[in-house]
N, C-alpha and C. Protein backbone atom coordinates (compact mmCIF):
# COMPACT_ATOMS: atom_id res chain seq x y z
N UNK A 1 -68.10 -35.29 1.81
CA UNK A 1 -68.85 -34.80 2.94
C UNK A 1 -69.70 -35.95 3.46
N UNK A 2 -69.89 -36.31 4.73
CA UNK A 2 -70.46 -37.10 5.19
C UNK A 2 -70.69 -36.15 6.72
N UNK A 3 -72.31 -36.76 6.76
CA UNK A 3 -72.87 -36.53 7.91
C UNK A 3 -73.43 -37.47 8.64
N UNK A 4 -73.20 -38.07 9.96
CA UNK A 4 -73.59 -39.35 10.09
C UNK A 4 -74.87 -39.11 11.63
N UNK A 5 -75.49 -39.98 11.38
CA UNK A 5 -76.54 -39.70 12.88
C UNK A 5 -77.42 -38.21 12.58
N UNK A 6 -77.88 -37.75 12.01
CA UNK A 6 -79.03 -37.10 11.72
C UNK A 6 -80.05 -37.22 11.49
N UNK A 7 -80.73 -36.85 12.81
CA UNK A 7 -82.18 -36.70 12.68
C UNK A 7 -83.43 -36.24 12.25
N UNK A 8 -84.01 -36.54 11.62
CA UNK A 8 -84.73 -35.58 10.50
C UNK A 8 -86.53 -36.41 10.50
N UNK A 9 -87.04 -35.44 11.15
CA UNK A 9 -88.78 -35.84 11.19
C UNK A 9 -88.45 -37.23 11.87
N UNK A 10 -88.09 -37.65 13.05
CA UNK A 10 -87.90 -39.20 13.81
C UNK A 10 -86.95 -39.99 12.79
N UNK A 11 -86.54 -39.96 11.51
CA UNK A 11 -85.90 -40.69 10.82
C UNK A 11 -84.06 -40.56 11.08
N UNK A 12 -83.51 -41.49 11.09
CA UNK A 12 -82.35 -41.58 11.89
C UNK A 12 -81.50 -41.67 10.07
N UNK A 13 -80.28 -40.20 9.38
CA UNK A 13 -79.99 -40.76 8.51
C UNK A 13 -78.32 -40.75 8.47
N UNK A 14 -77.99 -40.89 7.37
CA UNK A 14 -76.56 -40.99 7.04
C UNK A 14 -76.57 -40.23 5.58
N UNK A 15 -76.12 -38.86 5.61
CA UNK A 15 -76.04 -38.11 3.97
C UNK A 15 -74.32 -37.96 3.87
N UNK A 16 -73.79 -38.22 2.28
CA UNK A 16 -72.73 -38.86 1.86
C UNK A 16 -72.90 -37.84 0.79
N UNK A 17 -72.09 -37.34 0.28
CA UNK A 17 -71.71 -36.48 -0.76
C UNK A 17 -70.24 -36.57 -1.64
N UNK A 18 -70.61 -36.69 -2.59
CA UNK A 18 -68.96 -37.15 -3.11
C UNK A 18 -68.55 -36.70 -5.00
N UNK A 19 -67.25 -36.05 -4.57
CA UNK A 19 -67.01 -34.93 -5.92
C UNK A 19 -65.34 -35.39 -6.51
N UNK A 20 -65.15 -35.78 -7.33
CA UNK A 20 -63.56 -36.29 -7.56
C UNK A 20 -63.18 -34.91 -8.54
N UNK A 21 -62.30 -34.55 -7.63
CA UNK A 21 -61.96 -33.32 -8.18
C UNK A 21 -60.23 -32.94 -7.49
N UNK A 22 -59.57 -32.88 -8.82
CA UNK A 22 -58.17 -32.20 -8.33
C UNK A 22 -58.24 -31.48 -6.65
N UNK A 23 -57.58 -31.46 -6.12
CA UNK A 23 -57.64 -30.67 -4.98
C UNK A 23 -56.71 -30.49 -3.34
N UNK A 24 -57.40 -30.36 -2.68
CA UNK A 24 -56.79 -30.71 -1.27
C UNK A 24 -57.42 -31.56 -0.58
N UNK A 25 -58.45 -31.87 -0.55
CA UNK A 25 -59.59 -32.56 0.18
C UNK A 25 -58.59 -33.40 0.83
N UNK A 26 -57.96 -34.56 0.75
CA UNK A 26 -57.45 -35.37 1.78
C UNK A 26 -56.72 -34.67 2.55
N UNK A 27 -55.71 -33.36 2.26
CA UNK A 27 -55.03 -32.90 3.44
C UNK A 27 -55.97 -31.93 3.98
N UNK A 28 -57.09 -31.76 3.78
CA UNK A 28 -57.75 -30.50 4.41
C UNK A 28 -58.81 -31.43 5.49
N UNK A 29 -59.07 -32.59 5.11
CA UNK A 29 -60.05 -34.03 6.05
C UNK A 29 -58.53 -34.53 7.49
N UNK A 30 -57.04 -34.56 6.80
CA UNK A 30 -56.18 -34.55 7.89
C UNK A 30 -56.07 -33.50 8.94
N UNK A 31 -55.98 -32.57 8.73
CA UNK A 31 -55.43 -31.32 9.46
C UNK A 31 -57.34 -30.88 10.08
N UNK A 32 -58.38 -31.04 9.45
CA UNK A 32 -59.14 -31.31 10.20
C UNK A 32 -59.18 -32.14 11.58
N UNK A 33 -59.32 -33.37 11.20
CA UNK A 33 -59.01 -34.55 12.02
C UNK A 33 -58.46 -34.14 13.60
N UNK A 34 -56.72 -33.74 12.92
CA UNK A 34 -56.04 -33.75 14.24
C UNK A 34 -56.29 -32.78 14.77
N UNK A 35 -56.77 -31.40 14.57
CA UNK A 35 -57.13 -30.20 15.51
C UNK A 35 -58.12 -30.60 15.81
N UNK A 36 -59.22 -31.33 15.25
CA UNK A 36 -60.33 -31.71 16.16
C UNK A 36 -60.41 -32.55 17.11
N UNK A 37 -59.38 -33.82 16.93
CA UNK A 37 -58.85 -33.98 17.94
C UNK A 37 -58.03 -33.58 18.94
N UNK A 38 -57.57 -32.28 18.80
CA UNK A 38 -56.95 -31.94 20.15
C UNK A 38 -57.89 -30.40 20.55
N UNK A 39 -58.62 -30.17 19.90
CA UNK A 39 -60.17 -29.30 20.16
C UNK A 39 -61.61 -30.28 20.26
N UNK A 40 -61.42 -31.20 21.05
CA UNK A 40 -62.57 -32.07 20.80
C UNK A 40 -64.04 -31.42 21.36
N UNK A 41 -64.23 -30.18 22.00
CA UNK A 41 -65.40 -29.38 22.29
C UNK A 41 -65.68 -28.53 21.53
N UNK A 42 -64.55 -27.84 20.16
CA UNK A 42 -64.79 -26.41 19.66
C UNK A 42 -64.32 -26.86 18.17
N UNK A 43 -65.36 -27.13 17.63
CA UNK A 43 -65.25 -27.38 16.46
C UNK A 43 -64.91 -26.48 15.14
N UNK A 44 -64.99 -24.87 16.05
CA UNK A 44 -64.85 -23.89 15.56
C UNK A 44 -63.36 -23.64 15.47
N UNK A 45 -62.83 -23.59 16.80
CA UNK A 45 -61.47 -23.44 16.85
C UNK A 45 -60.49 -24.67 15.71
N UNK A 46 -61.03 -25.70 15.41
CA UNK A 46 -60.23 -26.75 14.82
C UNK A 46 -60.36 -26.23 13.35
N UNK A 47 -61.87 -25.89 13.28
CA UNK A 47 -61.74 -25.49 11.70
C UNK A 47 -61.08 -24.42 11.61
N UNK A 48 -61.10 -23.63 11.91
CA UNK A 48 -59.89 -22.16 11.91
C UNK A 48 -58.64 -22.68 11.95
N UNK A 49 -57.80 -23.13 12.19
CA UNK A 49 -56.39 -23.94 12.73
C UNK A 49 -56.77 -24.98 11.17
N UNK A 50 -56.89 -25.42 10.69
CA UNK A 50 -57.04 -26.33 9.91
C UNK A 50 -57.17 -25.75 8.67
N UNK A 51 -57.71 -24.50 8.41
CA UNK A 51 -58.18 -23.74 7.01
C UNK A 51 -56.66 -23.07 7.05
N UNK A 52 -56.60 -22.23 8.36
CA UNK A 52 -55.25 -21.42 8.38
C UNK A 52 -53.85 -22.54 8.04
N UNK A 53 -54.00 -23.78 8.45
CA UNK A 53 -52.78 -24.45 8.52
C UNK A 53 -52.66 -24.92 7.00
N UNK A 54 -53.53 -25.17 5.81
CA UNK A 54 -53.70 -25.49 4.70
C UNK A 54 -53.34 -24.22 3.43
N UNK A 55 -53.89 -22.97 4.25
CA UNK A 55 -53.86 -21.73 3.38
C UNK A 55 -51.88 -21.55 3.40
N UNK A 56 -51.65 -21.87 4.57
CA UNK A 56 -50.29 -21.34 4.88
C UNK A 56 -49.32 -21.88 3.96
N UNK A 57 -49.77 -23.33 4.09
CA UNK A 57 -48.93 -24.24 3.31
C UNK A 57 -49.23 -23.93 1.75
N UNK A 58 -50.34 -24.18 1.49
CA UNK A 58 -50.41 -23.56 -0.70
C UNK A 58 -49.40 -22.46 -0.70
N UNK A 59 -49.99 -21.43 0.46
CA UNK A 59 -48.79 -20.03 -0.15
C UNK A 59 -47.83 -20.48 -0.14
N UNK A 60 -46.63 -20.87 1.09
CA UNK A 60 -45.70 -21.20 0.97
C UNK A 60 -45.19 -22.11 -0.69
N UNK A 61 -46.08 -22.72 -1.10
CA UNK A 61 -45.84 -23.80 -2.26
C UNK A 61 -46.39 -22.75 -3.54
N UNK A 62 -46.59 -22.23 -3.67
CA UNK A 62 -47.02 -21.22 -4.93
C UNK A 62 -45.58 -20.10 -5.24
N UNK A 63 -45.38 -19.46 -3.37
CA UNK A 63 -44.27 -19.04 -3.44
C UNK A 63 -43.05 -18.88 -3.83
N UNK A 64 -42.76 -20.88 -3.63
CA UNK A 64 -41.22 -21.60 -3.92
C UNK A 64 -41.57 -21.50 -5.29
N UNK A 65 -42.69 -21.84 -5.98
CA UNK A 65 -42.69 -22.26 -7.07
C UNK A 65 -42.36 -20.88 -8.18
N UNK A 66 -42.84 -19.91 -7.85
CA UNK A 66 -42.61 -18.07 -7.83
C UNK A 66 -41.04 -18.20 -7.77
N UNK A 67 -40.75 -18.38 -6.92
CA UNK A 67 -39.09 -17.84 -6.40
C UNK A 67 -38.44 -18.43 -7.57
N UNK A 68 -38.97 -19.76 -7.83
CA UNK A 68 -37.45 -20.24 -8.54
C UNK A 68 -37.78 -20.28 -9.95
N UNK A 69 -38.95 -19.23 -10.53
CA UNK A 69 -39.48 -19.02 -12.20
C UNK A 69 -40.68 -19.89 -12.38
N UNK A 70 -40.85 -20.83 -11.55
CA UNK A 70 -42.01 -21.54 -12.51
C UNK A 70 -43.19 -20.57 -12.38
N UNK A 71 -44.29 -20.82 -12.94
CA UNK A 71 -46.01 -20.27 -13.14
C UNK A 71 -46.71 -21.10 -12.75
N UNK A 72 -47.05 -20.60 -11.16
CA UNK A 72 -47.74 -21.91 -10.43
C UNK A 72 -49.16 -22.18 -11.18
N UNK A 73 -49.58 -20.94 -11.93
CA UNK A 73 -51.07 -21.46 -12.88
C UNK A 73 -50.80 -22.89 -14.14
N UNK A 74 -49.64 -23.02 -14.70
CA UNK A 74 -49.25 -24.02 -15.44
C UNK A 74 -48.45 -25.10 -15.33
N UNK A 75 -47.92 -25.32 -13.72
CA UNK A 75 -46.71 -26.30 -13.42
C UNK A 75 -48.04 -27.19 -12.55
N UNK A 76 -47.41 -28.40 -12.52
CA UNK A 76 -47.87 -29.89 -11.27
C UNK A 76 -47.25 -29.08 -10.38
N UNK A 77 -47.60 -28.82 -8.90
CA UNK A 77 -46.88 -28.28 -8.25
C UNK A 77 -47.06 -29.22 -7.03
N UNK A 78 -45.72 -29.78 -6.44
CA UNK A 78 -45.55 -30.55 -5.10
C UNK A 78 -46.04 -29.54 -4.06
N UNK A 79 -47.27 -30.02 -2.94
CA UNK A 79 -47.18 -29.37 -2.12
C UNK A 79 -46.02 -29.47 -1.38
N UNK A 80 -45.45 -28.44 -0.21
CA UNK A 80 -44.38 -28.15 -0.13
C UNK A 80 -44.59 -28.44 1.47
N UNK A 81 -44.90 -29.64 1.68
CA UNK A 81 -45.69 -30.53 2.85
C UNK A 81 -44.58 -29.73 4.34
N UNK A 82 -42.91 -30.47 4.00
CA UNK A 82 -41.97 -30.76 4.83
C UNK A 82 -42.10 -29.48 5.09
N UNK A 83 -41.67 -28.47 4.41
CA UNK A 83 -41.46 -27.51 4.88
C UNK A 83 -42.22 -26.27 5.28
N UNK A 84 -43.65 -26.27 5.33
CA UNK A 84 -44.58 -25.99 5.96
C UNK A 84 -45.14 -26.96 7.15
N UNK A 85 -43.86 -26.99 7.97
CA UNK A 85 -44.48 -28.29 9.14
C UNK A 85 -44.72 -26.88 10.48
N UNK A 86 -43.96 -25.88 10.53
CA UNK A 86 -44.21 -24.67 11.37
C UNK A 86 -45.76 -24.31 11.25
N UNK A 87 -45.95 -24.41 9.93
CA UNK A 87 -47.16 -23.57 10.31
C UNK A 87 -48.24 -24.61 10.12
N UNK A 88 -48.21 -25.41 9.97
CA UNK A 88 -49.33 -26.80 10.43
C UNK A 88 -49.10 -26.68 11.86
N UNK A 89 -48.23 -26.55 12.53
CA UNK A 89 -48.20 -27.16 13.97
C UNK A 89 -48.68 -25.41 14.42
N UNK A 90 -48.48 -24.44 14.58
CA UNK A 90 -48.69 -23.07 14.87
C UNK A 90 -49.00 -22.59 13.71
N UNK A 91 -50.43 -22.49 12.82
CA UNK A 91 -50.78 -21.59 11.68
C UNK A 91 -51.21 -20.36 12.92
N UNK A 92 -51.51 -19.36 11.55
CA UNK A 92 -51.67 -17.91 12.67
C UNK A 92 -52.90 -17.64 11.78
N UNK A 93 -53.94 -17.37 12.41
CA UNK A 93 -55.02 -17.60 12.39
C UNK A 93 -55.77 -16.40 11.69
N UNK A 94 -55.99 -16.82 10.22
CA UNK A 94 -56.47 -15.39 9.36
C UNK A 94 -57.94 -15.73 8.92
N UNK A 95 -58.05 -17.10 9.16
CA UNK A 95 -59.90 -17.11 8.84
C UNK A 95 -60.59 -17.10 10.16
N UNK A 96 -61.62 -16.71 10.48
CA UNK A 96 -62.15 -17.00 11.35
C UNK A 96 -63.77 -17.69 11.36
N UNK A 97 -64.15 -18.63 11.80
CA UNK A 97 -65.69 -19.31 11.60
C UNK A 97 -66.71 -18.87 12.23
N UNK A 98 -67.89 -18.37 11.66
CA UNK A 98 -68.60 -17.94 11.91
C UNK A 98 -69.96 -18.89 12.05
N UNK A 99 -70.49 -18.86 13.46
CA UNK A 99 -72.16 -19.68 13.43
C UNK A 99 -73.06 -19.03 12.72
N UNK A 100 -73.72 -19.82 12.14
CA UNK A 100 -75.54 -19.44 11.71
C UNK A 100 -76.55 -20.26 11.97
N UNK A 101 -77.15 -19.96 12.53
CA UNK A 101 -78.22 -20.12 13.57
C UNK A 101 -79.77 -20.29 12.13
């Protein structure tokens, strides 16, 4: 997590947060990225498109891994990148982001 240009009591900062942990984090910082770049006013809409396009893809990859016997709780499991390219490009939108004020 990084926050850059925050202002706090006139002080100009930069807060950096950092956790090494199994995960998604680099494809969830990608699929961020590019919906925010093509939502560059609605930061809301990119994160929705980006959570949905990540959720889509694990299922799909838990699924295959289901279908063909393995126990996705005990296997390395390849995300199943290629073939969740439909719903990266069109996820269908089951989270939705909420402001707090």
């Amino acid at each position: 997590v990084v926050i850059t240009s925050i202002n706090i009591d006139g002080n100009l900062f930069l807060i950096g947060s950092h956790q090494k942990e199994k995960g998604t984090g680099d494809l969830m910082t990608a699929l961020l990225l590019g919906w925010s770049n093509k939502y560059r006013d609605n930061l809301d809409i990119a994160a929705e498109l980006a959570v949905s396009s990540l959720q889509a893809l694990l299922q799909r990859t838990v699924n295959d891994y289901v279908t063909a016997g393995f126990d996705p709780q005990s296997s390395s499991l390849e995300i199943r990148l290629i073939q969740s390219q439909d719903d990266i490009r069109n996820p269908q939108v089951k989270f939705k982001s909420e402001k707090y004020n």
